[in-house]
N, C-alpha and C. Protein backbone atom coordinates (compact mmCIF):
# COMPACT_ATOMS: atom_id res chain seq x y z
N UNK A 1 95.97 111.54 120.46
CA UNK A 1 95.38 110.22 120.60
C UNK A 1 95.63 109.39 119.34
N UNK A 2 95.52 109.95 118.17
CA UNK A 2 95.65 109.07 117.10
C UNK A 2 96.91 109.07 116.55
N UNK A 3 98.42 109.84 117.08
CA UNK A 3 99.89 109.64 117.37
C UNK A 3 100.03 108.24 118.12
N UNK A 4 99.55 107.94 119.30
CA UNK A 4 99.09 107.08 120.17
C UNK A 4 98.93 105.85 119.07
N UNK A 5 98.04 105.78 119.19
CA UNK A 5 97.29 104.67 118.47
C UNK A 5 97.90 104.36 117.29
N UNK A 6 98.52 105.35 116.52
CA UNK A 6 99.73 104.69 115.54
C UNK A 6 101.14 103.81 115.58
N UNK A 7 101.43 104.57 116.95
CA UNK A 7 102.83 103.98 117.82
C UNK A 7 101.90 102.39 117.86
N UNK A 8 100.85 101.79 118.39
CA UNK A 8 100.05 101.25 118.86
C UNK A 8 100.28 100.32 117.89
N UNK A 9 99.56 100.38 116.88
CA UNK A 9 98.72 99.66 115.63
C UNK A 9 99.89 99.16 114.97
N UNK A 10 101.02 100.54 114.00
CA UNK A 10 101.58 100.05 113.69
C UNK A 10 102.84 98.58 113.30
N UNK A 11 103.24 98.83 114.99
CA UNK A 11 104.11 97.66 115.56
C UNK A 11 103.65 95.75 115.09
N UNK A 12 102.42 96.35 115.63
CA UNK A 12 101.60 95.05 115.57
C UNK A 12 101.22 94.89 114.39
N UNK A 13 100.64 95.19 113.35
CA UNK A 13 100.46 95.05 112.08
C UNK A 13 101.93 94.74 111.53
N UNK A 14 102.81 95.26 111.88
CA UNK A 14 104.28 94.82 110.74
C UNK A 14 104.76 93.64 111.69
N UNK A 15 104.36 93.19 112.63
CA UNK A 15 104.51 91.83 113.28
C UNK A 15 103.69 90.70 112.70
N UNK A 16 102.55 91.06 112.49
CA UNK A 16 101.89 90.03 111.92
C UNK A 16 102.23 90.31 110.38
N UNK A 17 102.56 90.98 109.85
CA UNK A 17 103.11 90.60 107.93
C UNK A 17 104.73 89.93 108.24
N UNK A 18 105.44 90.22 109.27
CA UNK A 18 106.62 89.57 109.68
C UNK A 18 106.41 87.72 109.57
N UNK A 19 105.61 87.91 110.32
CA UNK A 19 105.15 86.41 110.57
C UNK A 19 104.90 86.01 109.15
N UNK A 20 103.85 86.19 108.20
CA UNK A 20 103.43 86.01 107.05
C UNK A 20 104.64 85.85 105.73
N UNK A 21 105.54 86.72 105.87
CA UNK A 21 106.55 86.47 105.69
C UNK A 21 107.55 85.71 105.78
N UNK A 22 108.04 85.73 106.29
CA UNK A 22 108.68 84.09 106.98
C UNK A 22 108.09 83.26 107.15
N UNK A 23 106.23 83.03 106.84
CA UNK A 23 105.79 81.92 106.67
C UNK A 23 106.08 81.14 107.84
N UNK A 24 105.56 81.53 108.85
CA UNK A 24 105.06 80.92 110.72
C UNK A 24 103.96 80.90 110.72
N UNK A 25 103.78 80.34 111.71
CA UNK A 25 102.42 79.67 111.85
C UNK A 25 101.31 81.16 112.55
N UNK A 26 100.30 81.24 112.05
CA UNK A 26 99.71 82.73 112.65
C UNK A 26 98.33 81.68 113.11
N UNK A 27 97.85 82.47 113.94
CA UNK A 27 96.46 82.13 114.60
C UNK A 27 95.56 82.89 114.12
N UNK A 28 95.42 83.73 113.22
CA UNK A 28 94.72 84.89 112.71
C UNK A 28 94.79 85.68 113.29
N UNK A 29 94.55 86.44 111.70
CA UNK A 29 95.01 88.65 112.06
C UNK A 29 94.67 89.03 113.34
N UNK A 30 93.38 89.03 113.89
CA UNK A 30 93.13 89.78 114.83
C UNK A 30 93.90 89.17 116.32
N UNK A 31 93.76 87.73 116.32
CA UNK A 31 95.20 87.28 117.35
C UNK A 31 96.52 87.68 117.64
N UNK A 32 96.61 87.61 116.20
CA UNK A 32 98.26 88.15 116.19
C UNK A 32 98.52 89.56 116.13
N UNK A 33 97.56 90.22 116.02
CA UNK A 33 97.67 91.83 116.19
C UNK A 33 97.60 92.29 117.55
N UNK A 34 96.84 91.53 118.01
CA UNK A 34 96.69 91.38 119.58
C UNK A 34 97.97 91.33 120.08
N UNK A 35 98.57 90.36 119.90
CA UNK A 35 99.96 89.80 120.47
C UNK A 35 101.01 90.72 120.26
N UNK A 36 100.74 91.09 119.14
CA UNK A 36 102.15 91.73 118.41
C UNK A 36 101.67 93.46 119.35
N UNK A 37 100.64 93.98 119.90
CA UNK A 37 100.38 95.24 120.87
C UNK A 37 100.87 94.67 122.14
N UNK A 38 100.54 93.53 122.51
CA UNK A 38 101.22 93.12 123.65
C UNK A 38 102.70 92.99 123.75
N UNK A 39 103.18 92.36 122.37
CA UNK A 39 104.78 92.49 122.26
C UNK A 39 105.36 94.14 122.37
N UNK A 40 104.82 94.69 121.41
CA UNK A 40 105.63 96.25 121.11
C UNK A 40 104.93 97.29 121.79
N UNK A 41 103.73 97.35 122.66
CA UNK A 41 103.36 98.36 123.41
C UNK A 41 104.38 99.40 123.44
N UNK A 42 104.90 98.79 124.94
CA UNK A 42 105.88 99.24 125.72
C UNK A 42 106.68 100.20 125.28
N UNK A 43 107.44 99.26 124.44
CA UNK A 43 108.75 99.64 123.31
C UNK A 43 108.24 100.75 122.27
N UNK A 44 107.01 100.93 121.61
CA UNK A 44 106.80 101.85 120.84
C UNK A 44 106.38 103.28 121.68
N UNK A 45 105.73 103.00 122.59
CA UNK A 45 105.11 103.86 123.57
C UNK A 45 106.94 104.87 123.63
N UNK A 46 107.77 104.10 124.56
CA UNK A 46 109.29 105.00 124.79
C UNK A 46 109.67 105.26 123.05
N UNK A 47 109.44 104.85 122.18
CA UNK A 47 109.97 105.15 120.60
C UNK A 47 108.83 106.58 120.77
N UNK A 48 107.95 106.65 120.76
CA UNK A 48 107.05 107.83 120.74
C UNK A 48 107.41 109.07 121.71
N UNK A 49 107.66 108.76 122.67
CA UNK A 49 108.43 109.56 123.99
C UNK A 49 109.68 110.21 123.32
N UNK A 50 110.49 109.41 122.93
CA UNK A 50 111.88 109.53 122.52
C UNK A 50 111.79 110.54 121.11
N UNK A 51 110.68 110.10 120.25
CA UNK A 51 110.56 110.87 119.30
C UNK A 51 109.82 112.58 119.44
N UNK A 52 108.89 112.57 120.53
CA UNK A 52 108.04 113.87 120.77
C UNK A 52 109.62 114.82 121.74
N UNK A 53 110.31 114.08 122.53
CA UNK A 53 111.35 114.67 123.11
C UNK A 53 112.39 115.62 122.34
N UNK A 54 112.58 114.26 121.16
CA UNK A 54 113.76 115.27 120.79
C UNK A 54 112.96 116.27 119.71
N UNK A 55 112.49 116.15 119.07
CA UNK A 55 111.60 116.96 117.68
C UNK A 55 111.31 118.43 119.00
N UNK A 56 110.72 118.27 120.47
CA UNK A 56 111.09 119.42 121.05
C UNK A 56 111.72 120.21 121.30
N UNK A 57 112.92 119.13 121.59
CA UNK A 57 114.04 120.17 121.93
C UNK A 57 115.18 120.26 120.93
N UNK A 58 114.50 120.17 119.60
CA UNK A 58 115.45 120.45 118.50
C UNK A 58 114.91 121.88 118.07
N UNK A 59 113.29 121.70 118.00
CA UNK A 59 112.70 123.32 117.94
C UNK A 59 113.17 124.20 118.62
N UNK A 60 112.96 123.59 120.05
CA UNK A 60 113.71 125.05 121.23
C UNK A 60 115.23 125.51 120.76
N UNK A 61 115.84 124.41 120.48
CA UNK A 61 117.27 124.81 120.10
C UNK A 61 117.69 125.44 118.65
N UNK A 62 116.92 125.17 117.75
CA UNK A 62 116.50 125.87 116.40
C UNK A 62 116.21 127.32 116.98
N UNK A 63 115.08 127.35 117.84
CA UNK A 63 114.71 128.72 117.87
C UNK A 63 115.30 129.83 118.37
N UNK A 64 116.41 129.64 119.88
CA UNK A 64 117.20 129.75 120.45
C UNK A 64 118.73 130.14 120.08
N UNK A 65 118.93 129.50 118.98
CA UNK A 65 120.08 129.99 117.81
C UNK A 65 119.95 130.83 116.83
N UNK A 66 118.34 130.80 116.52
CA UNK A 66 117.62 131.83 115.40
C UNK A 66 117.62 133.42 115.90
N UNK A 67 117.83 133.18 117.20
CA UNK A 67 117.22 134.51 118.02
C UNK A 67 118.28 135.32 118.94
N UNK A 68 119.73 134.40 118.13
CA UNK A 68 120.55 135.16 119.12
C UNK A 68 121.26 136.13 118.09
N UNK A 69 121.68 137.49 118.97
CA UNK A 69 121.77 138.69 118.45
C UNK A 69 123.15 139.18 118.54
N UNK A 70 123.39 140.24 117.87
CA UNK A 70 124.77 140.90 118.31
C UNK A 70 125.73 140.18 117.49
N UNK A 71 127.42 140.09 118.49
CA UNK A 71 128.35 139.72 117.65
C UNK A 71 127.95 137.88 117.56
N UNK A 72 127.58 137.09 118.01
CA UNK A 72 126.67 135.82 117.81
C UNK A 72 126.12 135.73 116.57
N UNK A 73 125.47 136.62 115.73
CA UNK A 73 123.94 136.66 115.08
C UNK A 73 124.55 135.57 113.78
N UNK A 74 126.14 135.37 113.20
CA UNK A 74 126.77 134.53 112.11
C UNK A 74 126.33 133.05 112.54
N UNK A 75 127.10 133.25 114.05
CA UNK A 75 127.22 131.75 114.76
C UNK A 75 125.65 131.13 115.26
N UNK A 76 125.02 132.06 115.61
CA UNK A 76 123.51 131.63 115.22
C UNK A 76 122.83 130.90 114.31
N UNK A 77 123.26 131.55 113.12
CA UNK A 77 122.57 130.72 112.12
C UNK A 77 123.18 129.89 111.40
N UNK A 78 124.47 129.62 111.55
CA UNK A 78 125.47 128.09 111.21
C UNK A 78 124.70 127.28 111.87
N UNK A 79 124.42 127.33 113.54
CA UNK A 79 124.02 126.42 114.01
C UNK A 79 122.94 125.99 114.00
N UNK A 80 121.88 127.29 113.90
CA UNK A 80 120.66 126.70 113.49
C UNK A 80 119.97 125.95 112.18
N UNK A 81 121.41 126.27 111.33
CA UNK A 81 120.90 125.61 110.11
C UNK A 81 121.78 124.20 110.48
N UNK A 82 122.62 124.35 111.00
CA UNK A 82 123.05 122.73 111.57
C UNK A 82 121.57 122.35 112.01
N UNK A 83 120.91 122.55 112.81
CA UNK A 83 119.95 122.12 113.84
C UNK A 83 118.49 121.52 112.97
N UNK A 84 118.78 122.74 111.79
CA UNK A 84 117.67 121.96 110.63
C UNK A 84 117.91 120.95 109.95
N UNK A 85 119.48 120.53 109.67
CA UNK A 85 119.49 119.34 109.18
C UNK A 85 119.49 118.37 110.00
N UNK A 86 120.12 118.71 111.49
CA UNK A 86 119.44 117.23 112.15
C UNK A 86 118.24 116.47 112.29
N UNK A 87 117.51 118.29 111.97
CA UNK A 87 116.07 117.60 112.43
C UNK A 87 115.56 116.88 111.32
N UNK A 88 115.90 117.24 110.45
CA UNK A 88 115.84 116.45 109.12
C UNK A 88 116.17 115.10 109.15
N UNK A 89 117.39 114.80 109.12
CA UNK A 89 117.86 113.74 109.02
C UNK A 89 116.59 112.49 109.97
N UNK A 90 116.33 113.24 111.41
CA UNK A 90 115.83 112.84 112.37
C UNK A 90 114.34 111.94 112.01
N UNK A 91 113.82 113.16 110.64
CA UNK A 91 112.12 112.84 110.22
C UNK A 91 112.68 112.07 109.53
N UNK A 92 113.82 111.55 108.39
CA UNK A 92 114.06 110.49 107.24
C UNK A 92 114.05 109.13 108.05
N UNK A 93 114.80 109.21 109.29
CA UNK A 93 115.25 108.21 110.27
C UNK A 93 114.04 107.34 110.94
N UNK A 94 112.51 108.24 110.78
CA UNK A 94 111.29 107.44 111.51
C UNK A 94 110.78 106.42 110.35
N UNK A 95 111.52 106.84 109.03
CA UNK A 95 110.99 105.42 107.91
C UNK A 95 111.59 104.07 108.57
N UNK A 96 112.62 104.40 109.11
CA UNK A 96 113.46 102.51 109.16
C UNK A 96 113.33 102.20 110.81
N UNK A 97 112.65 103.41 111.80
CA UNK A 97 112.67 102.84 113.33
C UNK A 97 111.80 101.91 113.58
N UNK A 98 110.39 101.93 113.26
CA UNK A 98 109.57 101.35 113.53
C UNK A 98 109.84 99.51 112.77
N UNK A 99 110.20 99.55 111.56
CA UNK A 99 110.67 98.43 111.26
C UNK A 99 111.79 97.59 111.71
N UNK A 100 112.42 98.15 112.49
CA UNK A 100 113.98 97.61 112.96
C UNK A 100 113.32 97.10 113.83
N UNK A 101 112.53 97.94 114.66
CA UNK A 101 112.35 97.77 116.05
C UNK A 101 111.47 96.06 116.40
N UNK A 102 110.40 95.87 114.86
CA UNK A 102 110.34 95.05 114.56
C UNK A 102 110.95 93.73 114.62
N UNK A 103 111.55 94.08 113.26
CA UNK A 103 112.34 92.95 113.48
C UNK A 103 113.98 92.49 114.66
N UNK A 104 113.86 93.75 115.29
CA UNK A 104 115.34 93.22 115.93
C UNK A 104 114.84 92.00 116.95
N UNK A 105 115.59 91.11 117.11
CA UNK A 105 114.97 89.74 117.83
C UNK A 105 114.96 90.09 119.48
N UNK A 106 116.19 91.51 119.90
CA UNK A 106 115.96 91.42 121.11
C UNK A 106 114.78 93.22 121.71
N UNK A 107 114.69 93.42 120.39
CA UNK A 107 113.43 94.30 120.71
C UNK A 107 114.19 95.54 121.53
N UNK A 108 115.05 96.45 120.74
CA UNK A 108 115.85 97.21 121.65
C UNK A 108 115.56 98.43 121.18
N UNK A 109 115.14 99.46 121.86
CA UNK A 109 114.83 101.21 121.10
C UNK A 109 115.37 101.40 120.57
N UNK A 110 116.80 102.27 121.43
CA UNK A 110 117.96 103.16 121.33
C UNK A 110 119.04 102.70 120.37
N UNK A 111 119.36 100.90 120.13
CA UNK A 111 119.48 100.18 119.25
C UNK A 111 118.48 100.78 117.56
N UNK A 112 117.60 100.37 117.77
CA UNK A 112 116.78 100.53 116.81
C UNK A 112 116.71 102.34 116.41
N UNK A 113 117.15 103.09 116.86
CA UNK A 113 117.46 104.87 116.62
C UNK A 113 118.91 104.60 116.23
N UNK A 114 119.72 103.94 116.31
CA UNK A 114 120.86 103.92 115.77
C UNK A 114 121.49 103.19 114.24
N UNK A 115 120.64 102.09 114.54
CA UNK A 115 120.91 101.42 112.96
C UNK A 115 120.00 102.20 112.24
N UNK A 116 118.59 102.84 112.73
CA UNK A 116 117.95 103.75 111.41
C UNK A 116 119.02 105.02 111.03
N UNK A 117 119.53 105.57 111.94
CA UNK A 117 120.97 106.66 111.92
C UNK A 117 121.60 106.11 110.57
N UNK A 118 122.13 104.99 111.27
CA UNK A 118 123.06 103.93 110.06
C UNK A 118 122.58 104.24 108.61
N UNK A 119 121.41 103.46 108.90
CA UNK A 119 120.63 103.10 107.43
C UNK A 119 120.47 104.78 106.72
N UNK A 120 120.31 105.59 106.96
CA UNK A 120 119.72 107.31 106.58
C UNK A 120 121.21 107.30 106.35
N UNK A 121 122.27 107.12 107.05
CA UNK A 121 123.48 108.12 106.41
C UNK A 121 124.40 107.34 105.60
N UNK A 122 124.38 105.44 105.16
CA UNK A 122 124.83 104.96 104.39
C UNK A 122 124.41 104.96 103.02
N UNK A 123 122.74 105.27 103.48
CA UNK A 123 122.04 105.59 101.74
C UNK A 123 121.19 106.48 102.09
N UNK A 124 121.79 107.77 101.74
CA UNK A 124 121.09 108.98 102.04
C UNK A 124 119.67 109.07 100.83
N UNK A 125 120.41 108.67 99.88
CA UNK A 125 119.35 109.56 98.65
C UNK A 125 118.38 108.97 98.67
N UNK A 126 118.39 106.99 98.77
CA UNK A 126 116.62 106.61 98.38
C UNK A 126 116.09 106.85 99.82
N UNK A 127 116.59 106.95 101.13
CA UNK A 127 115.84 107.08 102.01
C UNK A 127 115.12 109.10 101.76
N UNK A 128 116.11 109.71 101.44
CA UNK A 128 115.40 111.20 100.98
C UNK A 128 113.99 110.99 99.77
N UNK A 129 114.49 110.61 98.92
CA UNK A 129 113.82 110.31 98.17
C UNK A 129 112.15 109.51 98.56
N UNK A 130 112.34 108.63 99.31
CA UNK A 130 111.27 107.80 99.67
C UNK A 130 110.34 108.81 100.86
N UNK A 131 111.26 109.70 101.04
CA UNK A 131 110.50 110.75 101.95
C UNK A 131 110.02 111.77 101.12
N UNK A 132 110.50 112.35 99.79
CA UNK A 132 110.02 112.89 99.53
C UNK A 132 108.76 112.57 98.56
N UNK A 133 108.53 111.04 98.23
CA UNK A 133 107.38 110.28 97.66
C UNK A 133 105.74 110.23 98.75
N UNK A 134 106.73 110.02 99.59
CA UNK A 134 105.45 110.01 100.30
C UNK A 134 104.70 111.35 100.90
N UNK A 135 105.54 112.08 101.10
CA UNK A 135 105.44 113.56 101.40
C UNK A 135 104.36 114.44 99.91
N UNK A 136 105.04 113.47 98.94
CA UNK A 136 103.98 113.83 97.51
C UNK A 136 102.97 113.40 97.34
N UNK A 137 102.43 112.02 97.78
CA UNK A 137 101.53 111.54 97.64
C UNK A 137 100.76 111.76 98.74
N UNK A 138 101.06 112.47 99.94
CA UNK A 138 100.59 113.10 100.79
C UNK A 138 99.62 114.63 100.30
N UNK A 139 100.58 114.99 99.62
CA UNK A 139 100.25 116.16 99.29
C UNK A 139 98.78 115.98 98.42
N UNK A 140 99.31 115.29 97.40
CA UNK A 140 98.53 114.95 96.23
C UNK A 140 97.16 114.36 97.04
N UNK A 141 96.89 113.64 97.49
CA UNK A 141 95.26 112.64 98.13
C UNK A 141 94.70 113.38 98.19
N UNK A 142 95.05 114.88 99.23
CA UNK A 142 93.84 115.44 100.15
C UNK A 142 92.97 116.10 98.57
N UNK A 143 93.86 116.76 97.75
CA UNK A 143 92.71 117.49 96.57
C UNK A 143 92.20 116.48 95.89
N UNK A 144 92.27 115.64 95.54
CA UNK A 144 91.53 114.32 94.66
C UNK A 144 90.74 114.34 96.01
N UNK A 145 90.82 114.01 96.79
CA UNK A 145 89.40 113.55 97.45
C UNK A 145 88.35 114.91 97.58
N UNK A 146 88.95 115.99 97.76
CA UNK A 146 88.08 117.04 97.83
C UNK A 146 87.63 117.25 96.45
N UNK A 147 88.41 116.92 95.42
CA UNK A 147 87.48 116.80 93.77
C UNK A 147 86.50 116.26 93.92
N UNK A 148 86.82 114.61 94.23
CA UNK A 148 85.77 113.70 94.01
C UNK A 148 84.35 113.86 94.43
N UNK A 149 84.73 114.05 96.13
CA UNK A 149 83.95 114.11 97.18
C UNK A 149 82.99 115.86 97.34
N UNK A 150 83.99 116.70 96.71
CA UNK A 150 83.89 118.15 97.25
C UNK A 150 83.91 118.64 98.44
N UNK A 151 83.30 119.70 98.65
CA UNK A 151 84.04 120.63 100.04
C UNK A 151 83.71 119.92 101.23
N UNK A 152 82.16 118.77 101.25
CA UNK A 152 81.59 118.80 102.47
C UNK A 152 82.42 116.74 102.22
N UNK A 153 83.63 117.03 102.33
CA UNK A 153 84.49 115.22 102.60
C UNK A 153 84.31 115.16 104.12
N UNK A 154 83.66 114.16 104.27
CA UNK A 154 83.90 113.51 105.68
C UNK A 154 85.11 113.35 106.01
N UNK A 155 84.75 112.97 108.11
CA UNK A 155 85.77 112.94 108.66
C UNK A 155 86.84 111.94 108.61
N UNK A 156 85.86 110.95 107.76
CA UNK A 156 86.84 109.65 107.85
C UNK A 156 87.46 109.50 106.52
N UNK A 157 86.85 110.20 105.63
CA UNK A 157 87.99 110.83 104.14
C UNK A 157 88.83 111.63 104.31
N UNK A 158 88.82 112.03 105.27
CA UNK A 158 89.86 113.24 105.27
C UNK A 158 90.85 112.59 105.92
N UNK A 159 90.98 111.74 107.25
CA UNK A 159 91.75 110.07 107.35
C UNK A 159 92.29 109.74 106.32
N UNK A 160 91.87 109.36 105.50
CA UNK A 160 92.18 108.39 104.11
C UNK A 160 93.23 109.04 103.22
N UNK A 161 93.17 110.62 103.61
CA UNK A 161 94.17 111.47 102.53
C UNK A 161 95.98 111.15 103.49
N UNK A 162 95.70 110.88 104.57
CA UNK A 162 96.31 110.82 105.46
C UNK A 162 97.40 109.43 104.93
N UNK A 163 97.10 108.39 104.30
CA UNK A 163 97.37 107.31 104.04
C UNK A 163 99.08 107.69 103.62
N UNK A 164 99.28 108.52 102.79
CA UNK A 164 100.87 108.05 102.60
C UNK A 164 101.69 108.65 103.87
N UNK A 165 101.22 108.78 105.05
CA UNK A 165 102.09 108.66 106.25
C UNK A 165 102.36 107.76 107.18
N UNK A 166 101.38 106.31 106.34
CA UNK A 166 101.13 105.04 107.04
C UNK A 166 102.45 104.65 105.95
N UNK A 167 102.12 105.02 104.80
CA UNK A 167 103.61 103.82 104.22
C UNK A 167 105.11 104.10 104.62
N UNK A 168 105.17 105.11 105.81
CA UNK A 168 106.73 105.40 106.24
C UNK A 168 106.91 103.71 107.02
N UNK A 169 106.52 103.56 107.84
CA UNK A 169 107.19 102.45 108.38
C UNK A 169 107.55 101.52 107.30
N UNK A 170 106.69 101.13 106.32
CA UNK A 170 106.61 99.63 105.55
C UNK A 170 107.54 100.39 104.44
């Protein structure tokens, strides 16, 4: 549900800083957040589909190559370590989808999975890099808040540690 609701939120929130940006005329946040769920529903909803699909059947096929035996067992794990870097490549690639998808004027998915492709394999390192920042500062929140807070952190702090997986899109 709260995968959901990110596909959801997100879209619309980087629609309305779009707007703010380019300096258009906005009706206020909560209007235009409105609008901008009504614009990208749809479209993020199949970006979410498209994304739970393949991350599946990259596991099955990871696992499937991991597990084959006999005179295979070499060619197994070439491919499954092929299969780890796609999937890789695949998690660097969700920093630039949600923003393309954004801004592309005619609002196209499969479009928008391809120029993030683009963007990940023309500049591999700061998009690695920017994954592995946030992946750190991921890491890093949850014990500062359990310092601060200690063992008994609420449910909605424990949310909050969550925060550097909101700055992949932006």
């Amino acid at each position: 549900a709260i995968i959901l609701l990110w596909y959801l939120l997100v879209p619309a929130i980087m629609y309305y800083f779009s707007k703010i940006i380019r300096v258009e005329e906005t009706s206020g946040i909560i209007s235009e957040i409105f609008s901008g769920i009504k614009l990208y529903s749809l479209k993020s909803i199949v970006v979410l589909v498209l994304n739970l699909a393949f991350v599946s059947i990259a596991f099955l096929a990871i696992n499937f190559y991991k597990n084959l035996g006999g005179q295979f067992k070499v060619l197994g794990i070439i491919l499954g370590g092929i299969g780890i870097w796609i999937l890789l490549v695949f998690l660097i690639m969700q920093i630039y989808i949600l923003p393309i998808l954004v801004l592309d004027e005619k609002r196209r998915v499969l479009t928008s999975f391809k120029k993030a492709l683009i963007m990940v394999m023309t500049n591999p390192f700061s998009a690695f890099f920017t994954f592995l920042t946030i992946i750190y500062l991921l890491i890093l929140f949850y014990p500062i808040f359990v310092g601060i807070f200690g063992s008994k952190i609420s449910f909605f702090l424990s949310f909050l540690t969550l925060f550097p997986i909101f700055l992949l899109p932006f």
